[in-house]
C-alpha atoms as a PDB file:
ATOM      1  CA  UNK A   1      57.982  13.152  15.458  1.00  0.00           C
ATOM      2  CA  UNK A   2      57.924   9.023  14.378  1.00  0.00           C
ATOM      3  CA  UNK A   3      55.132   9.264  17.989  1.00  0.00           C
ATOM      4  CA  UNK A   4      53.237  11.868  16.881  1.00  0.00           C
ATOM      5  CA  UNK A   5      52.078   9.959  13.667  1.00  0.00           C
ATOM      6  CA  UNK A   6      52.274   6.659  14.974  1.00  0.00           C
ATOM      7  CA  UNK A   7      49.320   8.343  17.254  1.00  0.00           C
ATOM      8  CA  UNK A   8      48.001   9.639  14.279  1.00  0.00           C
ATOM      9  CA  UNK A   9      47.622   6.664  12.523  1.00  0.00           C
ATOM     10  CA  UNK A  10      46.615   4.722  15.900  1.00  0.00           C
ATOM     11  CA  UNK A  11      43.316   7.766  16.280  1.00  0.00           C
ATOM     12  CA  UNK A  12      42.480   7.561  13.109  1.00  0.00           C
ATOM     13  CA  UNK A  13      42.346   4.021  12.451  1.00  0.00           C
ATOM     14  CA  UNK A  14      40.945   3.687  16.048  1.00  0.00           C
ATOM     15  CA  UNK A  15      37.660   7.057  14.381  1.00  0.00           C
ATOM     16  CA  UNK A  16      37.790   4.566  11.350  1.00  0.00           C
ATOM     17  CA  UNK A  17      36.576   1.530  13.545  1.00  0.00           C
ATOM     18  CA  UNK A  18      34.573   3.231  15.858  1.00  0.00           C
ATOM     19  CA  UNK A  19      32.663   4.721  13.289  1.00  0.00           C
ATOM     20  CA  UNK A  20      32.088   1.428  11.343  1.00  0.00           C
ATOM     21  CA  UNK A  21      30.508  -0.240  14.278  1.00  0.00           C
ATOM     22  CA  UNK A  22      27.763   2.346  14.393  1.00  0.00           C
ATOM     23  CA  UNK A  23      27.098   2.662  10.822  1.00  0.00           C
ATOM     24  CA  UNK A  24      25.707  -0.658   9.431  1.00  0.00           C
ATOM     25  CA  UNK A  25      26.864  -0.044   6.128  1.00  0.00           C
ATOM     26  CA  UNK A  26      30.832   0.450   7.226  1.00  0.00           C
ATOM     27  CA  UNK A  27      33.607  -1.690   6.241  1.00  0.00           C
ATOM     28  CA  UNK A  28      33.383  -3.863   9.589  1.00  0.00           C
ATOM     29  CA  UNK A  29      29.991  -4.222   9.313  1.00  0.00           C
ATOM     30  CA  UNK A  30      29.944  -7.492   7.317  1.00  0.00           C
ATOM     31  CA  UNK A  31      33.101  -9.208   8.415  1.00  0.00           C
ATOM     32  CA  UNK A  32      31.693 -13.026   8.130  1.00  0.00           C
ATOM     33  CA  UNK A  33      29.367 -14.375   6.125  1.00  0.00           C
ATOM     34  CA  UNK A  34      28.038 -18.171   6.080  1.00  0.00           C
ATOM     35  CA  UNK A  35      25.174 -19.883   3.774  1.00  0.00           C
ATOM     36  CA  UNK A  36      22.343 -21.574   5.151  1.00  0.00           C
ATOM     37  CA  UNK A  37      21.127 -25.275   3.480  1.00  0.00           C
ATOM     38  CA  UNK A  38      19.077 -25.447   1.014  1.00  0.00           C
ATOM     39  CA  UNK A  39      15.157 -24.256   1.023  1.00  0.00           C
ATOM     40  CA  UNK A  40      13.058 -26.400  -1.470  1.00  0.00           C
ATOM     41  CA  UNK A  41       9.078 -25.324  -2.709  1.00  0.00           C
ATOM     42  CA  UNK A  42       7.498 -28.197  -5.026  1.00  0.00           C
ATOM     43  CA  UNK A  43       4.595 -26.255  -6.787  1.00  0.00           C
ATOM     44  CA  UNK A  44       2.682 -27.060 -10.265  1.00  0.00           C
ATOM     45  CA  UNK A  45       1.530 -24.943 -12.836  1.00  0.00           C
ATOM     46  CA  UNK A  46      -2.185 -25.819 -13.885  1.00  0.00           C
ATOM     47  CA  UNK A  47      -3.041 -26.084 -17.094  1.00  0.00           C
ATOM     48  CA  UNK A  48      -4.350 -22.435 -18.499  1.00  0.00           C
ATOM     49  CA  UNK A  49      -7.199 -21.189 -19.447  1.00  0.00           C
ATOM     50  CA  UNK A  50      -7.790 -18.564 -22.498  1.00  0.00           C
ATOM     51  CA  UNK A  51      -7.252 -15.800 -19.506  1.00  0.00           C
ATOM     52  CA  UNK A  52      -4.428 -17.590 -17.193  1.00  0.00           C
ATOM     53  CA  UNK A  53      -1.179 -16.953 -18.240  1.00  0.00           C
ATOM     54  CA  UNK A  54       0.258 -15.777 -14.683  1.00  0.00           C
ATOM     55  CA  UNK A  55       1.481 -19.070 -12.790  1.00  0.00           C
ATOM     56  CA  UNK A  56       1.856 -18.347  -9.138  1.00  0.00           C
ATOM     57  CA  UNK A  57       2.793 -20.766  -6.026  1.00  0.00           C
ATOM     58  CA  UNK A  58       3.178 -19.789  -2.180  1.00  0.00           C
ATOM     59  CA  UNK A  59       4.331 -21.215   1.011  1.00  0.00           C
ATOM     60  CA  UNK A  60       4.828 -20.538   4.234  1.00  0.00           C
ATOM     61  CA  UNK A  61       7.557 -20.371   5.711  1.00  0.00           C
ATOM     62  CA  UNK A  62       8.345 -20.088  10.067  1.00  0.00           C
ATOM     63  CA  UNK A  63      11.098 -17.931  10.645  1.00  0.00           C
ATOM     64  CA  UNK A  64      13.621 -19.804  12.114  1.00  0.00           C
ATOM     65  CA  UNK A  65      16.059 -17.466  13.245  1.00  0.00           C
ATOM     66  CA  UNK A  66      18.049 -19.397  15.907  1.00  0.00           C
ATOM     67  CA  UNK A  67      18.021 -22.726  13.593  1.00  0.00           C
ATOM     68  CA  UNK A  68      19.958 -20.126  10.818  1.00  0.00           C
ATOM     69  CA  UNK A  69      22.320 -19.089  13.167  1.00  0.00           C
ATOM     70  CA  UNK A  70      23.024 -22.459  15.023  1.00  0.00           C
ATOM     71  CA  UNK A  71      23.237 -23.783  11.246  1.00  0.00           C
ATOM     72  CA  UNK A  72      25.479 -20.813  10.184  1.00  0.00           C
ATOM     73  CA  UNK A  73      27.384 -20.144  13.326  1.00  0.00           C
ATOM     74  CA  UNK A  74      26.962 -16.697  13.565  1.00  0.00           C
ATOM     75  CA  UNK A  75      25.396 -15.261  17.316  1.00  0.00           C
ATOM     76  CA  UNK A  76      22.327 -12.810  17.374  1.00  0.00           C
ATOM     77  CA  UNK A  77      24.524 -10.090  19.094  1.00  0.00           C
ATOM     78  CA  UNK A  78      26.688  -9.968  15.689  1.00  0.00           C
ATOM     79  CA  UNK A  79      23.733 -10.601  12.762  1.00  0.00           C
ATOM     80  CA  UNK A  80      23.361  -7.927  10.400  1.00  0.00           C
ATOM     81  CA  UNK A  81      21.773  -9.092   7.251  1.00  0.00           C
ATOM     82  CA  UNK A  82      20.396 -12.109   5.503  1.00  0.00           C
ATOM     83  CA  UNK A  83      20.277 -12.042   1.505  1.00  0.00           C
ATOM     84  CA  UNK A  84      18.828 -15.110  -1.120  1.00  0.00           C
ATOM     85  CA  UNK A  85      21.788 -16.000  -1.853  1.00  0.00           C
ATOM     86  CA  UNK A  86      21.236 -18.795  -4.824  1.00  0.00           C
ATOM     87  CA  UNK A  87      17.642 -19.759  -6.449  1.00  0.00           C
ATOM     88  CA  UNK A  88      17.088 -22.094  -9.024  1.00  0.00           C
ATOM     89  CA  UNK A  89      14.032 -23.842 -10.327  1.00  0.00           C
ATOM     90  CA  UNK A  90      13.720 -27.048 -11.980  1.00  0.00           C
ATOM     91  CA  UNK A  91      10.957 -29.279 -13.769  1.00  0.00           C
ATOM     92  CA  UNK A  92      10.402 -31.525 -11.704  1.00  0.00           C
ATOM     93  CA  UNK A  93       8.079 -33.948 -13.833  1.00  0.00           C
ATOM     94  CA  UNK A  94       8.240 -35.368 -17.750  1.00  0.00           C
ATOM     95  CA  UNK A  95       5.768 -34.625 -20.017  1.00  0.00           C
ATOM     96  CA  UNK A  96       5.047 -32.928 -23.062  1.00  0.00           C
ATOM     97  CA  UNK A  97       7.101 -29.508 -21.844  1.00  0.00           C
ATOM     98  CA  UNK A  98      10.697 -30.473 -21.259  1.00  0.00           C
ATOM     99  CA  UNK A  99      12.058 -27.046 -21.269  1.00  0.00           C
ATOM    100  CA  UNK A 100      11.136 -23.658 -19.688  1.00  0.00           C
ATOM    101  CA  UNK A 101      10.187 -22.271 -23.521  1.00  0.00           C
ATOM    102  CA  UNK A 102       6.834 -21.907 -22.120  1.00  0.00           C
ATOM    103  CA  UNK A 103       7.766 -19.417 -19.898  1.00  0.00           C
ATOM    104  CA  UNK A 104       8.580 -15.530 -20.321  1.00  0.00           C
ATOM    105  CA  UNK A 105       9.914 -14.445 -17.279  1.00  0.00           C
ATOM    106  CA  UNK A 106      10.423 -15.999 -13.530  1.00  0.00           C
ATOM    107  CA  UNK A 107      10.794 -13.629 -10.257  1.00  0.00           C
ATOM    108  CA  UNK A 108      10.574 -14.974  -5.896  1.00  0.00           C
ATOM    109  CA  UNK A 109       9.560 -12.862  -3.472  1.00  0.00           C
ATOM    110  CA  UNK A 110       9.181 -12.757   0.102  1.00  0.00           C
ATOM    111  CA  UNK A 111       6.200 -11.513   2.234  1.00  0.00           C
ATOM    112  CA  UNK A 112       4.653 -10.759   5.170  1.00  0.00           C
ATOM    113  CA  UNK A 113       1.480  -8.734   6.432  1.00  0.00           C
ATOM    114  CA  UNK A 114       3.735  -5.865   8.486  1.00  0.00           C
ATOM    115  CA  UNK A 115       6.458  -5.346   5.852  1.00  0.00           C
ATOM    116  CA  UNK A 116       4.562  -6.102   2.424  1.00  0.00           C
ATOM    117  CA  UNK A 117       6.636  -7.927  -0.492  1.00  0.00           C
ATOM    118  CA  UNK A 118       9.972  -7.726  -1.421  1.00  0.00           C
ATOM    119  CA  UNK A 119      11.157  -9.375  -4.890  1.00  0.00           C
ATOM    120  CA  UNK A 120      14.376 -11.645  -4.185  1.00  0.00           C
ATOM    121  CA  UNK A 121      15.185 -13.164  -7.180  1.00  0.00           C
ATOM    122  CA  UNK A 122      13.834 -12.603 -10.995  1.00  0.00           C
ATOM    123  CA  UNK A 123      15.040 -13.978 -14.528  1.00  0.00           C
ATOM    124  CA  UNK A 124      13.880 -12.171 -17.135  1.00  0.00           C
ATOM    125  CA  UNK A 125      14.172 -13.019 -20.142  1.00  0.00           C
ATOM    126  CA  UNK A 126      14.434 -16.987 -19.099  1.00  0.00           C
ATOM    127  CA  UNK A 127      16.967 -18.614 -21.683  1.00  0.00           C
ATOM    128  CA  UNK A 128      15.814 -21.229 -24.350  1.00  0.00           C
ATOM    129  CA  UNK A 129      15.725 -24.915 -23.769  1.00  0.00           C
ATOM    130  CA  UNK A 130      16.533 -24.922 -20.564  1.00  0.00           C
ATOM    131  CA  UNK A 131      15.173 -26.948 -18.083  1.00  0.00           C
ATOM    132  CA  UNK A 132      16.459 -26.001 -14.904  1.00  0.00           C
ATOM    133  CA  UNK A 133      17.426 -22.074 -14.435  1.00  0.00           C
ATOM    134  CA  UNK A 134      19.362 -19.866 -11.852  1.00  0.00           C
ATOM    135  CA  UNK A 135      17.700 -16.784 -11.073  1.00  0.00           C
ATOM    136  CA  UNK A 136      19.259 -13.716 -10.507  1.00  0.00           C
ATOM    137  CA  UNK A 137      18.992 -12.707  -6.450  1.00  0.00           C
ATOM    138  CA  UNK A 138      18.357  -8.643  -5.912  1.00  0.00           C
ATOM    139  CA  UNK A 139      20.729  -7.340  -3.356  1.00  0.00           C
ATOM    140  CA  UNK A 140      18.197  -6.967  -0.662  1.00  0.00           C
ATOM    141  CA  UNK A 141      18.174  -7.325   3.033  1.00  0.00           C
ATOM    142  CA  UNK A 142      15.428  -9.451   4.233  1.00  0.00           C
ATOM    143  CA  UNK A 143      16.756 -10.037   7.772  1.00  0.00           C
ATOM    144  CA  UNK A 144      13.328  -8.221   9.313  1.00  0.00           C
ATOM    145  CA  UNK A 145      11.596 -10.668   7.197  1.00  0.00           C
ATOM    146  CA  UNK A 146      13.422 -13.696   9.539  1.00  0.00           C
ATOM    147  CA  UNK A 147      11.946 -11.545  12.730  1.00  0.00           C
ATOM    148  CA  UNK A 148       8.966 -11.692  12.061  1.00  0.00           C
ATOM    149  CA  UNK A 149       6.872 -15.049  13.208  1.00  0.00           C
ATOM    150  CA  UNK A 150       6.763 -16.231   9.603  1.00  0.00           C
ATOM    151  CA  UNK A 151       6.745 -15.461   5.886  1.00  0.00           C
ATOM    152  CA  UNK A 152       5.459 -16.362   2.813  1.00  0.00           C
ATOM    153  CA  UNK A 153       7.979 -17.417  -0.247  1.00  0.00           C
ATOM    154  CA  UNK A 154       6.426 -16.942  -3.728  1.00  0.00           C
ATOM    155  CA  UNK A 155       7.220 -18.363  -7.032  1.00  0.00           C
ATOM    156  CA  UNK A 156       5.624 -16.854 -10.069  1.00  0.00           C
ATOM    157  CA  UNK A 157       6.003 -15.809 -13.629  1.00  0.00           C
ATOM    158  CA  UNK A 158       4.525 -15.461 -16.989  1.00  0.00           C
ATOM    159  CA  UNK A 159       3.610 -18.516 -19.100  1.00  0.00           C
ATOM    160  CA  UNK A 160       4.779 -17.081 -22.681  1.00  0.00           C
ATOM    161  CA  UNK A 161       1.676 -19.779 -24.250  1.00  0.00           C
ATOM    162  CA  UNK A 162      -1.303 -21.677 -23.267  1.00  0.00           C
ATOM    163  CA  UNK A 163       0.071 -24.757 -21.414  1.00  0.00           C
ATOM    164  CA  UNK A 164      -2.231 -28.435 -21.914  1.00  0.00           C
ATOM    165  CA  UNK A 165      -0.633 -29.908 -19.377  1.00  0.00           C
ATOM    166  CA  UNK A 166      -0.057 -29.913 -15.886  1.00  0.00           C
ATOM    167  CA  UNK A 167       4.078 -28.577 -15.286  1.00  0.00           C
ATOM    168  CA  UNK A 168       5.658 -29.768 -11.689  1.00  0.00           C
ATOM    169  CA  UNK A 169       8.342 -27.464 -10.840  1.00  0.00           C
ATOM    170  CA  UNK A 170      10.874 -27.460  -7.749  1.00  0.00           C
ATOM    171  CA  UNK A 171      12.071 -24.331  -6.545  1.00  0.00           C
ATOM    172  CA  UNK A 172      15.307 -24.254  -4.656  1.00  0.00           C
ATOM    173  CA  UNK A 173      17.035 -21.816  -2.675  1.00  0.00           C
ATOM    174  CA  UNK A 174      19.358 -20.726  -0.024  1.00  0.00           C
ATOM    175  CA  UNK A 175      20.411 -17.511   2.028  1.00  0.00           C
ATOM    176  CA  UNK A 176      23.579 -15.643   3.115  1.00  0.00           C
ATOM    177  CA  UNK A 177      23.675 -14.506   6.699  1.00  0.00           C
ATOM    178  CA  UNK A 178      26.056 -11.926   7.180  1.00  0.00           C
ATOM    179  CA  UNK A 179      27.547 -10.787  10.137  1.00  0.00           C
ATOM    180  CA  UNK A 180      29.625  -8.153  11.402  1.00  0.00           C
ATOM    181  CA  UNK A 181      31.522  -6.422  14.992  1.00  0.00           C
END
């Protein structure tokens, strides 16, 4: 009797494992995880005119695969997802707007020409007299993103009021790379 559900236990587990290994989302399919350094994107918001309240910075970005997983550890044969992990933005200059009062909302998202944009990261509404803010990162697999040759990284939001003055603005951020059997 005690080998009969030892086996049973044993083919079940042994179903359980099996099946997680073909099914991405399974409960061995993300068994490490490591973060990759930081990413940084210096951009400035111009000063508005009566129509230009939408501020809006891009860059390019190669995809590095093999310097992610030589920085993470992790080996092709066992990637399974990258997510933004952490994204902030800063001022990065003083002047007359030492705060992100002027702005309504902030969002990052990640592009490229085959698979279109995704939205990362977004902070809406963005808190009071603050001047450097963590956005909240959307669950989202962008590992065919790091496939592809490169992709573009985009900061925008919405300036709440006309702005007279130039604002320089870091944007920081880092992803997870998760990996699995």
């Amino acid at each position: 009797m005690k080998t009969n559900v030892t086996l049973n236990i044993l083919a079940i587990l042994l179903a359980l494992f099996t099946f997680s290994c073909q099914n991405e989302e399974g409960f061995l399919a993300e068994l490490a995880s490591a973060d990759t350094d930081y990413y940084e994107m210096e951009f400035t918001v111009q000063v508005t005119d009566l129509d230009g309240f939408q501020i809006f910075s891009e860059e390019v970005f190669s995809s590095k695969l093999d310097k992610i997983l030589t920085e993470t550890g992790i080996s092709a044969k066992r990637l399974n997802a990258i997510y933004l992990k952490e994204a902030e933005i800063k001022l990065a200059s003083e002047g007359i707007y030492e705060n992100f009062n002027i702005m309504r909302f902030m969002e990052m998202t990640i592009y490229t020409d085959v698979l279109g944009e995704k939205k990362v990261a977004r902070l809406d509404p963005v808190p009071a007299g603050q001047a450097k803010v963590l956005l909240s990162p959307d669950r989202v697999n962008i590992l065919p993103y790091f496939e592809e040759k490169s992709f573009i990284m985009t900061a925008q939001g919405f300036l709440e009021e006309r702005i007279y003055e130039n604002v320089e603005m870091l944007a920081r951020f880092k992803f997870e790379v998760k990996a699995g059997i």
